[in-house]
Every structure is written in structure tokens, then in C-alpha cells.
C-alpha atoms as a PDB file:
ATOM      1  CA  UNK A   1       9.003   3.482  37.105  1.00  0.00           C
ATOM      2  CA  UNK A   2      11.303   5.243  34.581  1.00  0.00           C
ATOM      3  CA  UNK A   3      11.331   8.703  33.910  1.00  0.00           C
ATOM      4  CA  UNK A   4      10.509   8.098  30.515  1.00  0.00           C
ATOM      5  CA  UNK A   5       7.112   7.071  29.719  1.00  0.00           C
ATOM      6  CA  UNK A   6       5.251   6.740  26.278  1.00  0.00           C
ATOM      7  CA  UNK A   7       2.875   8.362  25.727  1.00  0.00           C
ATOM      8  CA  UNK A   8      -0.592   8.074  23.907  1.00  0.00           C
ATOM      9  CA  UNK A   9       0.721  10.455  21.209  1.00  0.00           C
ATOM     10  CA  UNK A  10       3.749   8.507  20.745  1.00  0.00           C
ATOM     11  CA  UNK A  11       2.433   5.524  20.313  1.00  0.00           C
ATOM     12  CA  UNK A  12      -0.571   7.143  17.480  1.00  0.00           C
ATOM     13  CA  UNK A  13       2.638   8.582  15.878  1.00  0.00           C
ATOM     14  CA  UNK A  14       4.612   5.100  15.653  1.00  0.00           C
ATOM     15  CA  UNK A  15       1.504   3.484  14.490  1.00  0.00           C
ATOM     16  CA  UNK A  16       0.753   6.764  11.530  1.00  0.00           C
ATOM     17  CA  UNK A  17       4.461   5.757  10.809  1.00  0.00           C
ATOM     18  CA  UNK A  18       3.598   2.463  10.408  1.00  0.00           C
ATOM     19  CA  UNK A  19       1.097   2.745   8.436  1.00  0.00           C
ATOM     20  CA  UNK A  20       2.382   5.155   6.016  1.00  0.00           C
ATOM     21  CA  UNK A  21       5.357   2.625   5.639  1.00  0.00           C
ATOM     22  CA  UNK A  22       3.542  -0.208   4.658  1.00  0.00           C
ATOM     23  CA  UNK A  23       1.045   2.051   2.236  1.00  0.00           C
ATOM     24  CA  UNK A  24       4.311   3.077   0.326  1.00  0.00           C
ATOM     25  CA  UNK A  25       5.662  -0.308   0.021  1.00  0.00           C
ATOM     26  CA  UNK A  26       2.012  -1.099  -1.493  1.00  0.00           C
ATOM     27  CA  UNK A  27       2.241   1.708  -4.041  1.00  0.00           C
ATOM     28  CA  UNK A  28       5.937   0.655  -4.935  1.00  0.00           C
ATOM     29  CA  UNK A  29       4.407  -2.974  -5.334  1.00  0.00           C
ATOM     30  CA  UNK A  30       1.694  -1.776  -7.377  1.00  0.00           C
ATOM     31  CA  UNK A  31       4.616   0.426  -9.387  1.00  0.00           C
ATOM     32  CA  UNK A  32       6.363  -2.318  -9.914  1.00  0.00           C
ATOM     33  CA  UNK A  33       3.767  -4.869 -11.201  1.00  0.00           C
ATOM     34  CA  UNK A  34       2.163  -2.347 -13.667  1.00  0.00           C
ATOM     35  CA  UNK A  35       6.165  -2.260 -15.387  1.00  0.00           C
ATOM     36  CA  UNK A  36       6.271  -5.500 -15.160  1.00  0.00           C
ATOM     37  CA  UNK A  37       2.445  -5.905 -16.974  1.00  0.00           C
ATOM     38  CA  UNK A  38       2.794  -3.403 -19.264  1.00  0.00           C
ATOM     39  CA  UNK A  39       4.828  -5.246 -21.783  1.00  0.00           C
ATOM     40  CA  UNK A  40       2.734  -8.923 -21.712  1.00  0.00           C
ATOM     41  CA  UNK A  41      -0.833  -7.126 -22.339  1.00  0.00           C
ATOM     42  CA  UNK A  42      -0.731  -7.559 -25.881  1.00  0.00           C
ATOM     43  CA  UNK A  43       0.194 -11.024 -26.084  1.00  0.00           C
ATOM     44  CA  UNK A  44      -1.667 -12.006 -22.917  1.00  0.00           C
ATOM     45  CA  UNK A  45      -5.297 -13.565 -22.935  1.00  0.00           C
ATOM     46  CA  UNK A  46      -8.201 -10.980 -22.107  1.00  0.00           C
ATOM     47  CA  UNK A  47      -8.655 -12.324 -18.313  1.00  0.00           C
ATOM     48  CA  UNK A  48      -5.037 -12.047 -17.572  1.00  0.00           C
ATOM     49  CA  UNK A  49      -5.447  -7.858 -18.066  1.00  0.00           C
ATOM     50  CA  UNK A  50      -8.047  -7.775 -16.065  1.00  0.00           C
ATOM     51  CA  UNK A  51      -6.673  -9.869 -13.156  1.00  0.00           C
ATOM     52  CA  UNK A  52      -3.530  -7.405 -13.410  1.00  0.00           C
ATOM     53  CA  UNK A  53      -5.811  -4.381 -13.450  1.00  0.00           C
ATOM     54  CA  UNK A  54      -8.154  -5.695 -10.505  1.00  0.00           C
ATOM     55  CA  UNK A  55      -5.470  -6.576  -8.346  1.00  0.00           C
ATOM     56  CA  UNK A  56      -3.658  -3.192  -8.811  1.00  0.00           C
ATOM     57  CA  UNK A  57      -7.142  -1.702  -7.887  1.00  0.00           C
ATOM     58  CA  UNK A  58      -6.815  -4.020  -4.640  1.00  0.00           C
ATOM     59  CA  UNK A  59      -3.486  -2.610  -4.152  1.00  0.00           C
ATOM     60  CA  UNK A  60      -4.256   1.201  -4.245  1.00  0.00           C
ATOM     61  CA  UNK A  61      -7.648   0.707  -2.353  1.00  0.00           C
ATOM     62  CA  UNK A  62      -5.851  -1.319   0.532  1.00  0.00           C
ATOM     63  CA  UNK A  63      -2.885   1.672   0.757  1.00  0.00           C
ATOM     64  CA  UNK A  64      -4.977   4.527   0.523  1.00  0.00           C
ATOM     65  CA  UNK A  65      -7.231   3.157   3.100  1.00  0.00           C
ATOM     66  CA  UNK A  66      -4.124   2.673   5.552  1.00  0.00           C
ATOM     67  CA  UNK A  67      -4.034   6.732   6.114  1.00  0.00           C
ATOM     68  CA  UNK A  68      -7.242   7.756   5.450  1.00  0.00           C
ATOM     69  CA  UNK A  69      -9.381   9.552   8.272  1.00  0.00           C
ATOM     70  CA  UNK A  70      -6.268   8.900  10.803  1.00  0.00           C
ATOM     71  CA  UNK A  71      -4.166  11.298  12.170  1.00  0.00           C
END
């Protein structure tokens, strides 16, 4: 045996890292495709807006639920 060991609070830290990693790569994707949408909604067809909108809904539900209640 070593006489370094991890511990349980290590590893809840390295997964609370992980987490908030991937949740701001989720709101920079979200960033990114609301730029990117911005410009087409006027030309695009009425579904297309509301795909962009849902899926950026998707996006924002999906990263905030990556922290919440978790230490």
C-alpha cells in the first residue's frame, strides 16, 4: 500500500470538477448555437425556430442539472 490514498472527498471533488466542466462546455455550446441562429430566424421556416429554441432549452436543462443538489 502507498502512502497516498484517495480519498472519498477527492474523488466527490474530481467528479464536482467534472461535472462543472462538461456543464460549461454545454452553456458555451448553447452560446454558440444561439449566434449562430440568431441571424437565419427571419428567413427560416416557423419549425426551424422552434427546433433551435427547444434544443437550447435541452441544453440549459441538461447543464444546470449537472450541479444541481451536489456538492
Amino acid at each position: 500500500m502507498s502512502d497516498f490514498e484517495i480519498t472519498d472527498e477527492m474523488r466527490q471533488a474530481m467528479e464536482a470538477a467534472k461535472r462543472q466542466g462538461l456543464q460549461k462546455d454545454l452553456r458555451a455550446l448553447a452560446a454558440n448555437i444561439r449566434a449562430d441562429a440568431q441571424g437565419r430566424y427571419d428567413s427560416a421556416e416557423p419549425g426551424w425556430r422552434a427546433g433551435v429554441e427547444w434544443t437550447l432549452l435541452w441544453i440549459e436543462n441538461t447543464a444546470s442539472q449537472l450541479t444541481e443538489g451536489r456538492p
